[in-house]
C-alpha atoms as a PDB file:
ATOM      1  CA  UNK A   1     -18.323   4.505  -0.870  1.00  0.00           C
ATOM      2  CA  UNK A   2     -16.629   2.111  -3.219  1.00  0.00           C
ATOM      3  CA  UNK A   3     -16.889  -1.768  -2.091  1.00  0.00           C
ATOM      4  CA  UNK A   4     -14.396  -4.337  -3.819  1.00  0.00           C
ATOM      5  CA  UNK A   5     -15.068  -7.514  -3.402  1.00  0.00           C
ATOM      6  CA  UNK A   6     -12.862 -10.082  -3.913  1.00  0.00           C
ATOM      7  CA  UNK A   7     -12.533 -10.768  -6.994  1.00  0.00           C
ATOM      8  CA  UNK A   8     -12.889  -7.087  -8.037  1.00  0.00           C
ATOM      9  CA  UNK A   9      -9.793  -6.522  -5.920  1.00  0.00           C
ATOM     10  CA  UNK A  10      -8.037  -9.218  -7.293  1.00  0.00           C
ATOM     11  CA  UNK A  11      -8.846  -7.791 -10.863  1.00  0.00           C
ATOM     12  CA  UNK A  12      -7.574  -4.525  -9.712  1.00  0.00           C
ATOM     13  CA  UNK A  13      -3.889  -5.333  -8.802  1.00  0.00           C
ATOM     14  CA  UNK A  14      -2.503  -6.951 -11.524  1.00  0.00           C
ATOM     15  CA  UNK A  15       0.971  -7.978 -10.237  1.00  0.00           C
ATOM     16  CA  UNK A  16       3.265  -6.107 -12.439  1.00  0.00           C
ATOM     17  CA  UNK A  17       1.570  -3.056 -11.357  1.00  0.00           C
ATOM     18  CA  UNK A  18       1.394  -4.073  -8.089  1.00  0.00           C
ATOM     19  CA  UNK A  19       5.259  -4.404  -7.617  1.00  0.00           C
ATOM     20  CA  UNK A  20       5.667  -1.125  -8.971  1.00  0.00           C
ATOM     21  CA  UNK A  21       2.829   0.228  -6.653  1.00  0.00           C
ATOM     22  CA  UNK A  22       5.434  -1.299  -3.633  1.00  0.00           C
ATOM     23  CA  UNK A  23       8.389  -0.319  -5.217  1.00  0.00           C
ATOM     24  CA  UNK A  24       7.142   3.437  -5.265  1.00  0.00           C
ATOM     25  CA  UNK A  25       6.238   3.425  -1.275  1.00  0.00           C
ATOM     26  CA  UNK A  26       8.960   2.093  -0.104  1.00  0.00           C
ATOM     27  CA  UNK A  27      11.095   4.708  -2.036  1.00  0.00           C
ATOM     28  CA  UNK A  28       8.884   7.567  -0.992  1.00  0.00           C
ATOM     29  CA  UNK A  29       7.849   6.108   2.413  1.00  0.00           C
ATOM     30  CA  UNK A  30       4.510   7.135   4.640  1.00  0.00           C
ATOM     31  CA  UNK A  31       3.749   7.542   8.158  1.00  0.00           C
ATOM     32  CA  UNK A  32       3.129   4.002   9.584  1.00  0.00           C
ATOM     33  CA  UNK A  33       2.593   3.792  13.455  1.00  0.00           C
ATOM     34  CA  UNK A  34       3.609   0.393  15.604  1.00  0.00           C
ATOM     35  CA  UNK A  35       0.741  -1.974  14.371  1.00  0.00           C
ATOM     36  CA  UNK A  36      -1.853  -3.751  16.602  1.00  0.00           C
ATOM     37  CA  UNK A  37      -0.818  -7.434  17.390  1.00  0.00           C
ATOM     38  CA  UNK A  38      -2.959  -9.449  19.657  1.00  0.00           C
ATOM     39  CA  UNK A  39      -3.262 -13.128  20.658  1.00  0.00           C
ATOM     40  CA  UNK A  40      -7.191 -14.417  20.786  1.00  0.00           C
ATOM     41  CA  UNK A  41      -7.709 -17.552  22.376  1.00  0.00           C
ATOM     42  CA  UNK A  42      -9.230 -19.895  20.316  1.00  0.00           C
ATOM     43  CA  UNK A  43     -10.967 -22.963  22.221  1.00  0.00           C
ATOM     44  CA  UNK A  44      -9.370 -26.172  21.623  1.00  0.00           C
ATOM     45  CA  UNK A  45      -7.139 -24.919  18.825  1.00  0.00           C
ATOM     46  CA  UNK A  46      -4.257 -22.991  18.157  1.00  0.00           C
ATOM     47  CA  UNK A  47      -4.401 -19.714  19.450  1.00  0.00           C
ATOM     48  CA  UNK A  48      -5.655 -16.906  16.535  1.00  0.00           C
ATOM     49  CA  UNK A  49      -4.229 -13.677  16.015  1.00  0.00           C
ATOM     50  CA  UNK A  50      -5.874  -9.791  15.315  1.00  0.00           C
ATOM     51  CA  UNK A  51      -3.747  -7.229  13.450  1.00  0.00           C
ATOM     52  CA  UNK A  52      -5.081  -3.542  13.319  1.00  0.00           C
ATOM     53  CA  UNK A  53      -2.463  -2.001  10.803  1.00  0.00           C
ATOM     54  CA  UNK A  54      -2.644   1.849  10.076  1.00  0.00           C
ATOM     55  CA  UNK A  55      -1.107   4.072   7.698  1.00  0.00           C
ATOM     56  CA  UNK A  56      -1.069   7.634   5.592  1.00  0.00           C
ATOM     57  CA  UNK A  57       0.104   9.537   3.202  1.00  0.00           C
ATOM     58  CA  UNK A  58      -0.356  12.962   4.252  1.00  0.00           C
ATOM     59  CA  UNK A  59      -3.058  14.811   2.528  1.00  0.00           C
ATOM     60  CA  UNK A  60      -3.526  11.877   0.112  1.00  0.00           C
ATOM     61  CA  UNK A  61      -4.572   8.435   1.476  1.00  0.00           C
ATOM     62  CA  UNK A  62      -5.494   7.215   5.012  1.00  0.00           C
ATOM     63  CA  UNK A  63      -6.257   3.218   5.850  1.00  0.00           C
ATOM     64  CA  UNK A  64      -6.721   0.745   8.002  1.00  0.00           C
ATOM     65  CA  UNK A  65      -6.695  -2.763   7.984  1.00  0.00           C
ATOM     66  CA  UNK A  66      -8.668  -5.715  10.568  1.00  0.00           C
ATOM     67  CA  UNK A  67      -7.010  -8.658   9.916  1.00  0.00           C
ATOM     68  CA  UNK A  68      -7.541 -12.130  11.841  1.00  0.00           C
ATOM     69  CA  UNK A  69      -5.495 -14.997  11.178  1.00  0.00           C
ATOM     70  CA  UNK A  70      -7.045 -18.494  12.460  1.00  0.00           C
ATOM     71  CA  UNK A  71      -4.689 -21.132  11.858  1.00  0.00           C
ATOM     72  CA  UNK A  72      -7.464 -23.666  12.900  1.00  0.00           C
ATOM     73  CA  UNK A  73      -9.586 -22.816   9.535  1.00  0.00           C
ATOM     74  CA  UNK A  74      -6.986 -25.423   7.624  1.00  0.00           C
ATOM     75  CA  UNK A  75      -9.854 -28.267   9.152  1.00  0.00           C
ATOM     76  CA  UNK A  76     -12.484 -26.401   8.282  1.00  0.00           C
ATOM     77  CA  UNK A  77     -11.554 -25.736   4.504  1.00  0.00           C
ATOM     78  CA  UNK A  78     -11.676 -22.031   4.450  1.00  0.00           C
ATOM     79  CA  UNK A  79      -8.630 -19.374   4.575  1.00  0.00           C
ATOM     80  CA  UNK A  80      -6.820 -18.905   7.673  1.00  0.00           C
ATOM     81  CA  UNK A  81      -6.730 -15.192   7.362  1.00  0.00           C
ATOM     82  CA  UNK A  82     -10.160 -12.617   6.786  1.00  0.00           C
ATOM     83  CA  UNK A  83      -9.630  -9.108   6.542  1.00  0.00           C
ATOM     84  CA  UNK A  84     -10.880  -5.565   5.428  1.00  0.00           C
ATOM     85  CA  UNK A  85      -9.397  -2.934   4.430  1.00  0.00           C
ATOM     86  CA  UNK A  86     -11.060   0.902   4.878  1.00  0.00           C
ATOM     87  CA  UNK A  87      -9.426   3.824   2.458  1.00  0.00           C
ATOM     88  CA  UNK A  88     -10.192   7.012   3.129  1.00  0.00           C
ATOM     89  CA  UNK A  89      -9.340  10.561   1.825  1.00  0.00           C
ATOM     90  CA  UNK A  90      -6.491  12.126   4.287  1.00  0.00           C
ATOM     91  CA  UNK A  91      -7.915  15.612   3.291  1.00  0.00           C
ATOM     92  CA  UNK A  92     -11.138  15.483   4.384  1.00  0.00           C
ATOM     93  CA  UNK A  93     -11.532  12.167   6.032  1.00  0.00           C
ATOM     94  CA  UNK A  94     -14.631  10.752   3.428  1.00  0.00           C
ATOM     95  CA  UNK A  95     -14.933   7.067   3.412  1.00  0.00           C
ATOM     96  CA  UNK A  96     -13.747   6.453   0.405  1.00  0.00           C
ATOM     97  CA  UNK A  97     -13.516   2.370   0.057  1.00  0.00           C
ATOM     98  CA  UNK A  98     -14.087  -0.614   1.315  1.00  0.00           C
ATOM     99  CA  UNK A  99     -11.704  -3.314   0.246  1.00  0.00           C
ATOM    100  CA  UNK A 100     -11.591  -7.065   1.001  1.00  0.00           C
ATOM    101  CA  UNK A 101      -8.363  -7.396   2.785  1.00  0.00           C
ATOM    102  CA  UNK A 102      -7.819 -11.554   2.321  1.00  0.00           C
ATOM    103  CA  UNK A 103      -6.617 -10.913  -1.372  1.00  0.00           C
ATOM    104  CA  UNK A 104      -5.201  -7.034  -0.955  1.00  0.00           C
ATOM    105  CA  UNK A 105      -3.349  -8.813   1.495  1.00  0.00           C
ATOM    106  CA  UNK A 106      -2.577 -12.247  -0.098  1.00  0.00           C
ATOM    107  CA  UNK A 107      -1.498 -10.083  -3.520  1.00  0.00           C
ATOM    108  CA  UNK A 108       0.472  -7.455  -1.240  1.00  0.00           C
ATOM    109  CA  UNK A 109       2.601  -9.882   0.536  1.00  0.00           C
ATOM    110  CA  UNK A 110       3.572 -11.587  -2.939  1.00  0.00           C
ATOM    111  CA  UNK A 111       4.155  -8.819  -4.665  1.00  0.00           C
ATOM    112  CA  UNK A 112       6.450  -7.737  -1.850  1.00  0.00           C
ATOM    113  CA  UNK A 113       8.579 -11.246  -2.270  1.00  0.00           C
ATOM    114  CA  UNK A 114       8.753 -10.626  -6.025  1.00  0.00           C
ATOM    115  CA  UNK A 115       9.955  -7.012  -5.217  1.00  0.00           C
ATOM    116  CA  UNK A 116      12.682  -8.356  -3.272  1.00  0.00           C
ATOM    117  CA  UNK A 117      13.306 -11.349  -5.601  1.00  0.00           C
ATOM    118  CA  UNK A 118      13.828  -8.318  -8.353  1.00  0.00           C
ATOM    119  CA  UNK A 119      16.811  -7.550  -6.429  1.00  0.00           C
ATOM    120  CA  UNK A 120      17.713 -10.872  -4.780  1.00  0.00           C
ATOM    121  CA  UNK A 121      17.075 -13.744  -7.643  1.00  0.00           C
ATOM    122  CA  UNK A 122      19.688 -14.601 -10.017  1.00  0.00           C
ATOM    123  CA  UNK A 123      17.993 -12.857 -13.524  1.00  0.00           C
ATOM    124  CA  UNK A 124      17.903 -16.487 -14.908  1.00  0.00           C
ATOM    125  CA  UNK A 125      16.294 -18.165 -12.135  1.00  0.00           C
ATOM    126  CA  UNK A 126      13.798 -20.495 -13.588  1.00  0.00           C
ATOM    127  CA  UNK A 127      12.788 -23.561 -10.980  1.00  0.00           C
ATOM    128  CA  UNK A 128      10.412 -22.221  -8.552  1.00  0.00           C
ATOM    129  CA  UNK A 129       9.461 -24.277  -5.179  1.00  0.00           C
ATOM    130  CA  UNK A 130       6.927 -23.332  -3.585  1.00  0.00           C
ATOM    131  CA  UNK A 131       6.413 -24.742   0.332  1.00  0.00           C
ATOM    132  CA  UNK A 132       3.077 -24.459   1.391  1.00  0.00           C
ATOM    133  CA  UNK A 133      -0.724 -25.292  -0.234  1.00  0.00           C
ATOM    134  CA  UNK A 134      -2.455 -22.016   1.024  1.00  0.00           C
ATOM    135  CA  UNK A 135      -3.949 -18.529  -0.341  1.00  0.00           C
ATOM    136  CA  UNK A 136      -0.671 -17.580  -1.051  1.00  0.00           C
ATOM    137  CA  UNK A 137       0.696 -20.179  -3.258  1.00  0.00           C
ATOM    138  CA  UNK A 138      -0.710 -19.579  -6.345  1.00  0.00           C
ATOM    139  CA  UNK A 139      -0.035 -15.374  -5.934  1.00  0.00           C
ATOM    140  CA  UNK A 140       3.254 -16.438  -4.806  1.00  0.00           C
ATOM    141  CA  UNK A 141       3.678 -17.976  -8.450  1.00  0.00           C
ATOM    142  CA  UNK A 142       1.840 -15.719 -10.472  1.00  0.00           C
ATOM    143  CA  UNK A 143       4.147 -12.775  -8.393  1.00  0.00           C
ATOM    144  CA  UNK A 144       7.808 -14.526  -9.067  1.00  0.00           C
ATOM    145  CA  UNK A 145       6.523 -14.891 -12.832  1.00  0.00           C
ATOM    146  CA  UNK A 146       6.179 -11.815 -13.583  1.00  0.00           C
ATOM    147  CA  UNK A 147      10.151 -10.625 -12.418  1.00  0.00           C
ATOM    148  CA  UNK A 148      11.658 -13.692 -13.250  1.00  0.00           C
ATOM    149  CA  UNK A 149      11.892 -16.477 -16.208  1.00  0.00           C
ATOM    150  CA  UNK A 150       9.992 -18.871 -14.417  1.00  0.00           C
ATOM    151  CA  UNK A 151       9.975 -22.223 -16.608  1.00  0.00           C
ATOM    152  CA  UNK A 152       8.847 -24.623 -13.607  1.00  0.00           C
ATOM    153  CA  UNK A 153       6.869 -25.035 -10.427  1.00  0.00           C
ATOM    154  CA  UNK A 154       7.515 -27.817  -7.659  1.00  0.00           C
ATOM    155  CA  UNK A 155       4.688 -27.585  -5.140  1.00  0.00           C
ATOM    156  CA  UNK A 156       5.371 -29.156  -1.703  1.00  0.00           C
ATOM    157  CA  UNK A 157       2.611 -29.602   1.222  1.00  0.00           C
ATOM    158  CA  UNK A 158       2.601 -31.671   3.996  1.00  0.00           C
ATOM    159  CA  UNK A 159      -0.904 -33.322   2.689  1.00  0.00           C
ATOM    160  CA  UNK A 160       0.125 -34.569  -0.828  1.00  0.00           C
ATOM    161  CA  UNK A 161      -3.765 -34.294  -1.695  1.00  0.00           C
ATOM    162  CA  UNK A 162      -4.118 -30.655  -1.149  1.00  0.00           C
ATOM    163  CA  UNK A 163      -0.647 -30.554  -2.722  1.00  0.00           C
ATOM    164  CA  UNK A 164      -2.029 -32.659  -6.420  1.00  0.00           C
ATOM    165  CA  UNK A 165      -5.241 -30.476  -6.235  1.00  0.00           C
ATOM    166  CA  UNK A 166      -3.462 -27.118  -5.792  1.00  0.00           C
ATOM    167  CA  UNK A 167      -1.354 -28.257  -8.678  1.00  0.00           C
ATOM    168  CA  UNK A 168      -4.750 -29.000 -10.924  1.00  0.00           C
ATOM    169  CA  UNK A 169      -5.701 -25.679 -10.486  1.00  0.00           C
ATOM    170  CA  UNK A 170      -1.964 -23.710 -11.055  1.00  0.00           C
ATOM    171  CA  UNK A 171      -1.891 -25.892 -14.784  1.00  0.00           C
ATOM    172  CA  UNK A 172      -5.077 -24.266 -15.645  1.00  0.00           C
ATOM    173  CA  UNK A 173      -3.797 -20.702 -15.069  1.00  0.00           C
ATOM    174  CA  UNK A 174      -0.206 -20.808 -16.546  1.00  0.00           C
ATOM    175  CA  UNK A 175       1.640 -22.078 -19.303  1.00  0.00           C
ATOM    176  CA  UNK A 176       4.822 -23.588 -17.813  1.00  0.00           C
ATOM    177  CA  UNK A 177       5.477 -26.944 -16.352  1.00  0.00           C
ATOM    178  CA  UNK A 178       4.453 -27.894 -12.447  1.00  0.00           C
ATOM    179  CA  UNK A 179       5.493 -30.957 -10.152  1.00  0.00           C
ATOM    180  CA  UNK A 180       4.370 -32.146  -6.781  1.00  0.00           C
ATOM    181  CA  UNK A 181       7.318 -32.538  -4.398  1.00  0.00           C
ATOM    182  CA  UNK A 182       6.748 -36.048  -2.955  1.00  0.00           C
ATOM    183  CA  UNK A 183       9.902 -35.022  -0.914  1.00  0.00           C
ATOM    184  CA  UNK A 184      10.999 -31.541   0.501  1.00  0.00           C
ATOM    185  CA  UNK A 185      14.752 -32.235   0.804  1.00  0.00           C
ATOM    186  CA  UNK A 186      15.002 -33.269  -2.935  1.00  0.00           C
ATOM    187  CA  UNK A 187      13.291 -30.231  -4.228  1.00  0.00           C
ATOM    188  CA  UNK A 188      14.731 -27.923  -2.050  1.00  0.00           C
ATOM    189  CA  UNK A 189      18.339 -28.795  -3.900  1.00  0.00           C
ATOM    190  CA  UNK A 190      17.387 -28.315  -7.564  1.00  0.00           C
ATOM    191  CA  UNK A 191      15.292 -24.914  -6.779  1.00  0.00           C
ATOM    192  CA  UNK A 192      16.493 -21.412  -8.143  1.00  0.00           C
ATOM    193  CA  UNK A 193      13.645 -19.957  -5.619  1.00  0.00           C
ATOM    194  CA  UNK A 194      12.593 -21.662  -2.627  1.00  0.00           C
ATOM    195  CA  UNK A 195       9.337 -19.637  -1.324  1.00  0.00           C
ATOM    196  CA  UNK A 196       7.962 -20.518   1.755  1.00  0.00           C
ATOM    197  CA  UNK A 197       4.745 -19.891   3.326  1.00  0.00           C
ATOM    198  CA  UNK A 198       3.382 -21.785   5.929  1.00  0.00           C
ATOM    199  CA  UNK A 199       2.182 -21.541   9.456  1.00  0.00           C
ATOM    200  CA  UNK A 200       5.109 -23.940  10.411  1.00  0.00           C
ATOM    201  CA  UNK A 201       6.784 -24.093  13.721  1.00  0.00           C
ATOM    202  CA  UNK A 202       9.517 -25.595  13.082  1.00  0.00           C
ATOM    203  CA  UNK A 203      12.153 -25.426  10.407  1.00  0.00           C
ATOM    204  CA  UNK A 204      11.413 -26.952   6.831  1.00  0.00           C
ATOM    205  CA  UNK A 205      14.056 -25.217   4.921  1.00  0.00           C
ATOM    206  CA  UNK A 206      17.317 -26.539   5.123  1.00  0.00           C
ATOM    207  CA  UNK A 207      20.307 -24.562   4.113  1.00  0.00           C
ATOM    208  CA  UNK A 208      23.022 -27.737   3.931  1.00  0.00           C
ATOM    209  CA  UNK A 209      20.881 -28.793   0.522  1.00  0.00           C
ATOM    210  CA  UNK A 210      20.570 -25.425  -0.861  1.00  0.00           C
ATOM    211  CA  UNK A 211      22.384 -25.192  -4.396  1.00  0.00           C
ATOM    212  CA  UNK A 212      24.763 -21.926  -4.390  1.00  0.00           C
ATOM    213  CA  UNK A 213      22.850 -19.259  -6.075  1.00  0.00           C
ATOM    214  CA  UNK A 214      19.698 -19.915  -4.262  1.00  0.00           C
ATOM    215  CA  UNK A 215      17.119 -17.022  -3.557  1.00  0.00           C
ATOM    216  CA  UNK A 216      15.380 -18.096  -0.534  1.00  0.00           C
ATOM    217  CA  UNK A 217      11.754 -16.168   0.062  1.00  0.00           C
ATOM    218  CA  UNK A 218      10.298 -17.045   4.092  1.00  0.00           C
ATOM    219  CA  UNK A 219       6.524 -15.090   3.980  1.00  0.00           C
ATOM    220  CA  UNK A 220       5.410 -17.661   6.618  1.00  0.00           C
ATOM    221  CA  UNK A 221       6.581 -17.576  10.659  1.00  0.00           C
ATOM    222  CA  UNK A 222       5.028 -14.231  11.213  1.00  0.00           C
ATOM    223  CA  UNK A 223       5.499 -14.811  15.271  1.00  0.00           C
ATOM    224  CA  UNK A 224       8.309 -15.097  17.128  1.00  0.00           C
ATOM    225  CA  UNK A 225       7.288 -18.908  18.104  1.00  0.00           C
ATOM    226  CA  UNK A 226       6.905 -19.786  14.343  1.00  0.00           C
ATOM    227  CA  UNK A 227      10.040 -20.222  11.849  1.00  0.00           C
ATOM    228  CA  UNK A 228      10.487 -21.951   8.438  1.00  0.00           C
ATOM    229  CA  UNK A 229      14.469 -21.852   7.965  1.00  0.00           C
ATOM    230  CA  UNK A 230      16.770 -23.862  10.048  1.00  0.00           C
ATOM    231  CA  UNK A 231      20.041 -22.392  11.354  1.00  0.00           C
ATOM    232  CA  UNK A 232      21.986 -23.759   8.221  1.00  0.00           C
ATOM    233  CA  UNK A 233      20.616 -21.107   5.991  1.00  0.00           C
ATOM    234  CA  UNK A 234      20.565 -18.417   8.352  1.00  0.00           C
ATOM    235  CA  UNK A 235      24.619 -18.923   9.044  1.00  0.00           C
ATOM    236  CA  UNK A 236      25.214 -19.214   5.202  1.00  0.00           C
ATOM    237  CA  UNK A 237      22.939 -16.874   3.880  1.00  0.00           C
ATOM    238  CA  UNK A 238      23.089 -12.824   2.854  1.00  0.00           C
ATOM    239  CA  UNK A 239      20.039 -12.154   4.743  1.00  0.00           C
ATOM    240  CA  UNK A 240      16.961  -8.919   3.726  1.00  0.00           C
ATOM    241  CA  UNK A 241      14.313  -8.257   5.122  1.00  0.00           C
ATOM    242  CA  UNK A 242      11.064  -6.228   4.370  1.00  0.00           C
ATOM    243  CA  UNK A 243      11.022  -3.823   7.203  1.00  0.00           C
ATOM    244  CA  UNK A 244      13.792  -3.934   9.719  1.00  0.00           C
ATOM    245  CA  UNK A 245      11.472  -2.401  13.043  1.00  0.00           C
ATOM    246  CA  UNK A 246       8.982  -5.711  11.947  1.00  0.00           C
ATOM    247  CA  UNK A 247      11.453  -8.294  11.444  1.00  0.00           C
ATOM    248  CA  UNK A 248      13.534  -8.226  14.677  1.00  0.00           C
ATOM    249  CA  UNK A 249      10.324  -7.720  16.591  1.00  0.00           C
ATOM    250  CA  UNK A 250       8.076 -10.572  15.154  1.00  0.00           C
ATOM    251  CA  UNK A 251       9.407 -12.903  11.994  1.00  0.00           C
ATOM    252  CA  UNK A 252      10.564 -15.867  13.985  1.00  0.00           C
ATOM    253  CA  UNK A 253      13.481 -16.862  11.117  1.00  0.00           C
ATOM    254  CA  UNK A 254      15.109 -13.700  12.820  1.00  0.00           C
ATOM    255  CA  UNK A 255      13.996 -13.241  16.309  1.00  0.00           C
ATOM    256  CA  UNK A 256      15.434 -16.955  16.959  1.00  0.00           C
ATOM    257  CA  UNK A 257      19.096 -16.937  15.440  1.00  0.00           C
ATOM    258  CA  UNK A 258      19.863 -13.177  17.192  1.00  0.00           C
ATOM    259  CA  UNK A 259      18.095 -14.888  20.394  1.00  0.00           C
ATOM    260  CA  UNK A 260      20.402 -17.443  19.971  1.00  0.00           C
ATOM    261  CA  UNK A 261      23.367 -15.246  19.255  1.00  0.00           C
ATOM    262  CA  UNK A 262      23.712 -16.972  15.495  1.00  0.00           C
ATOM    263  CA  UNK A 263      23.431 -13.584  14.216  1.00  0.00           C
ATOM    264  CA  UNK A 264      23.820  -9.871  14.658  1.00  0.00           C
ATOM    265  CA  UNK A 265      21.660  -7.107  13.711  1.00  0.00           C
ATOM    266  CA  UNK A 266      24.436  -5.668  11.525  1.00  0.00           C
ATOM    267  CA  UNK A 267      24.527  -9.486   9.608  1.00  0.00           C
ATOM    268  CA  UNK A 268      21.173  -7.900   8.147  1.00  0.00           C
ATOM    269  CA  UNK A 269      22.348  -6.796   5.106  1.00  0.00           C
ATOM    270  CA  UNK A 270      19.039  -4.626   4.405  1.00  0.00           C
ATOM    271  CA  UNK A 271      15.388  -3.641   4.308  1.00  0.00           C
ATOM    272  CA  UNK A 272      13.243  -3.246   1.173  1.00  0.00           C
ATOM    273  CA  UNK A 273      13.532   0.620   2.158  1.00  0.00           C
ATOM    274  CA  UNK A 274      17.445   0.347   1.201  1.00  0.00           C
ATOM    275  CA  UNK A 275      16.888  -1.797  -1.920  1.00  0.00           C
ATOM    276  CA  UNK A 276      14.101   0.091  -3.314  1.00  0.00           C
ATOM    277  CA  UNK A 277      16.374   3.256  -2.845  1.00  0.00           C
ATOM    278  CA  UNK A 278      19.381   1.763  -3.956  1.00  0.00           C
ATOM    279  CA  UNK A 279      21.071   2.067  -0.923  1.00  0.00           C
ATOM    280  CA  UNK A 280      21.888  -1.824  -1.117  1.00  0.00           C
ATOM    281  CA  UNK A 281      23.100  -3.166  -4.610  1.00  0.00           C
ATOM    282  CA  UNK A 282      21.019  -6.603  -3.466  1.00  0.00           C
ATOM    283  CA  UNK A 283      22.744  -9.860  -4.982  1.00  0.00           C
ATOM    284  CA  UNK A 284      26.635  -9.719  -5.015  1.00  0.00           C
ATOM    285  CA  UNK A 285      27.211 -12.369  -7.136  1.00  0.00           C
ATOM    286  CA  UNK A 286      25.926 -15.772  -8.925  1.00  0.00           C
ATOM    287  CA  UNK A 287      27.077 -18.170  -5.615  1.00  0.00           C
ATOM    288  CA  UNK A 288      25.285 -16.021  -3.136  1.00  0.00           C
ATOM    289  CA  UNK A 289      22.641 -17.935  -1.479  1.00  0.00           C
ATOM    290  CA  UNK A 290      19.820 -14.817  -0.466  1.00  0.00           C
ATOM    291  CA  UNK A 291      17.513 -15.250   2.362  1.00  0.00           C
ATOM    292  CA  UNK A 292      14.555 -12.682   2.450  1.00  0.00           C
ATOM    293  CA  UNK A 293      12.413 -12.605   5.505  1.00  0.00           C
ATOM    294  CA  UNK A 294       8.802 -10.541   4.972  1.00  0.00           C
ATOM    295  CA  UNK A 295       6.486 -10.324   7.721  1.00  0.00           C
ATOM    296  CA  UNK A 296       4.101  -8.047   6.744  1.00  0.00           C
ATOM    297  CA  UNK A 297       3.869  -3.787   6.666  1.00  0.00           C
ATOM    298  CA  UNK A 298       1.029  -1.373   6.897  1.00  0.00           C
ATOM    299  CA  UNK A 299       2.321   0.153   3.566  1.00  0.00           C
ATOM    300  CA  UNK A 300       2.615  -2.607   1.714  1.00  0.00           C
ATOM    301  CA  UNK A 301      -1.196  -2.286   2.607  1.00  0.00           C
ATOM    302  CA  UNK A 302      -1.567   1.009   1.832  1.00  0.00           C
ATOM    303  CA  UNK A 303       0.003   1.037  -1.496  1.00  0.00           C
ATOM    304  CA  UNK A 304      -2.225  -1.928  -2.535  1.00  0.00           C
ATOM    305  CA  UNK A 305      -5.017  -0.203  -1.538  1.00  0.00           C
ATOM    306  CA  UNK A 306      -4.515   3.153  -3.200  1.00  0.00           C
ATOM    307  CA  UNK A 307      -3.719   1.222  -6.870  1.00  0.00           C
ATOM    308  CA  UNK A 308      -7.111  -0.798  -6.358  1.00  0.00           C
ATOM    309  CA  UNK A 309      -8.897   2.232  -5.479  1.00  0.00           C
ATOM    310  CA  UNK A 310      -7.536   3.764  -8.812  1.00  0.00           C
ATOM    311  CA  UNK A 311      -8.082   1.339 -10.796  1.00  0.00           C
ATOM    312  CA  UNK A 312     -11.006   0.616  -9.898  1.00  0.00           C
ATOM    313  CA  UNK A 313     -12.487   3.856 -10.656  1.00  0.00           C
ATOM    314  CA  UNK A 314     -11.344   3.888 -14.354  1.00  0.00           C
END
């Protein structure tokens, strides 16, 4: 049996690829049953969460993965979410890798934004922000580079430390200009792309300051307790999602404006199922402000999976 570390992993999804990998499921689809989703106490800290997320492609590809997401790791220093991924063969049912399922998954759910930002994003979108000091940020960047013209990156974290160092490391990796956000309110009205990802409670993106023409990208809030965008942006923007069954079940930047009654499920516009399959044209026009909410699919897993698996075998 194959085993991909992480780095290996990382090595084989390049992003471009990756995107394509995405954009290929979601047009062709797979069998995906309800995922796993449990709540594991945690003592003396915020409560942790286990995902078991299956999916095939029959006679192709089977996996699973275990993912745990411990949002008390941020004072311990180390990554919030650990996973694994197992690929088998859906023939036969050989073992046929094991892949480590932090960066599958951190490269997965980027790709996925950039996917959506390939239909969402004005085409000369070049300011980045990017809300949140985590895993993700830096695939987050590396994943809107390679579908849009990105010229700069504004970093914003709530410790301004983490937020400097993160920034250190981003300048050694690409060639275009970066900035630390000493304040989220300024940034978030001179941003083409405002991508969020955080394990925030409370809102932190604020639709009043949004520029028209804004592409907004929520990958944080996976719970329905948890939300990143406030009720401005979800009354004035066109609002996508990645998978409609996920969305209005767990991403809180949805579950709490239809609780509320701020929105419908027909003010959806659509999934990355309709985009992918040009069943939605995406963007409308330049002034549209775009909201895409992504909480996570075993597919998006899948497909990830599959590409590293082939790549990685030559």
């Amino acid at each position: 049996m194959l085993l991909l570390s992480e780095q290996q992993t990382r090595d084989a999804l390049p992003f471009p690829d990756l995107i394509d990998a995405l954009d290929g499921i979601f047009r062709s689809g797979c069998v995906m049953p309800t995922r796993h989703h449990h709540d594991m106490e945690v003592p003396g800290e915020p409560d942790a969460t286990m995902l078991l997320m299956p999916a095939w492609v029959p006679g192709e590809f089977a996996g699973v993965k275990v993912a745990h997401v411990f949002p008390g790791n941020s004072k311990r220093g180390i990554p919030a979410v650990s996973a694994q991924y197992l690929l088998s063969d859906a023939k036969s049912g050989e073992m046929l890798a094991l892949i480590d399922g932090g960066e599958l998954t951190a490269r997965r759910t980027a790709a996925a934004s950039a996917l959506a930002a390939r239909s969402l994003a004005r085409a000369d979108a070049r300011h980045l922000l990017v809300v949140g000091t985590g895993r993700l940020a830096p695939n987050l960047v590396a994943a809107h580079m390679a579908v849009r013209p990105i010229e700069e990156v504004t970093l914003w974290g709530r410790s301004k430390e983490k937020a400097a160092e993160a920034v250190r490391e981003l300048e050694a990796q690409f060639q275009v200009t970066f900035n630390v956000a000493t304040d989220l309110d300024e940034a978030l009205a001179k941003a083409d792309i405002v991508s969020a990802a955080t394990l925030s409670t409370e809102p932190l993106i604020k639709g009043a300051l949004l520029r028209p023409g804004t592409h907004v990208d929520l990958v944080g809030a996976f719970k329905p307790n948890m939300r990143e965008s406030d009720d401005d942006l979800v009354r004035r923007a066109a609002i996508f999602v990645d998978t409609k069954d996920g969305c209005l079940s767990e991403g809180g930047d949805i579950v709490q404006p239809l609780k509320a009654g701020l929105i419908s499920n027909a003010d959806i516009k659509a999934d990355l199922y309709e985009l992918c399959r040009g069943e939605h044209p995406g963007r409308q026009n330049s002034e549209d402000i775009t909201m895409f909410k992504s909480v996570g699919a075993a597919l998006e897993d899948l497909a990830g999976a599959m590409l590293a698996y082939r790549n990685a075998q030559g």
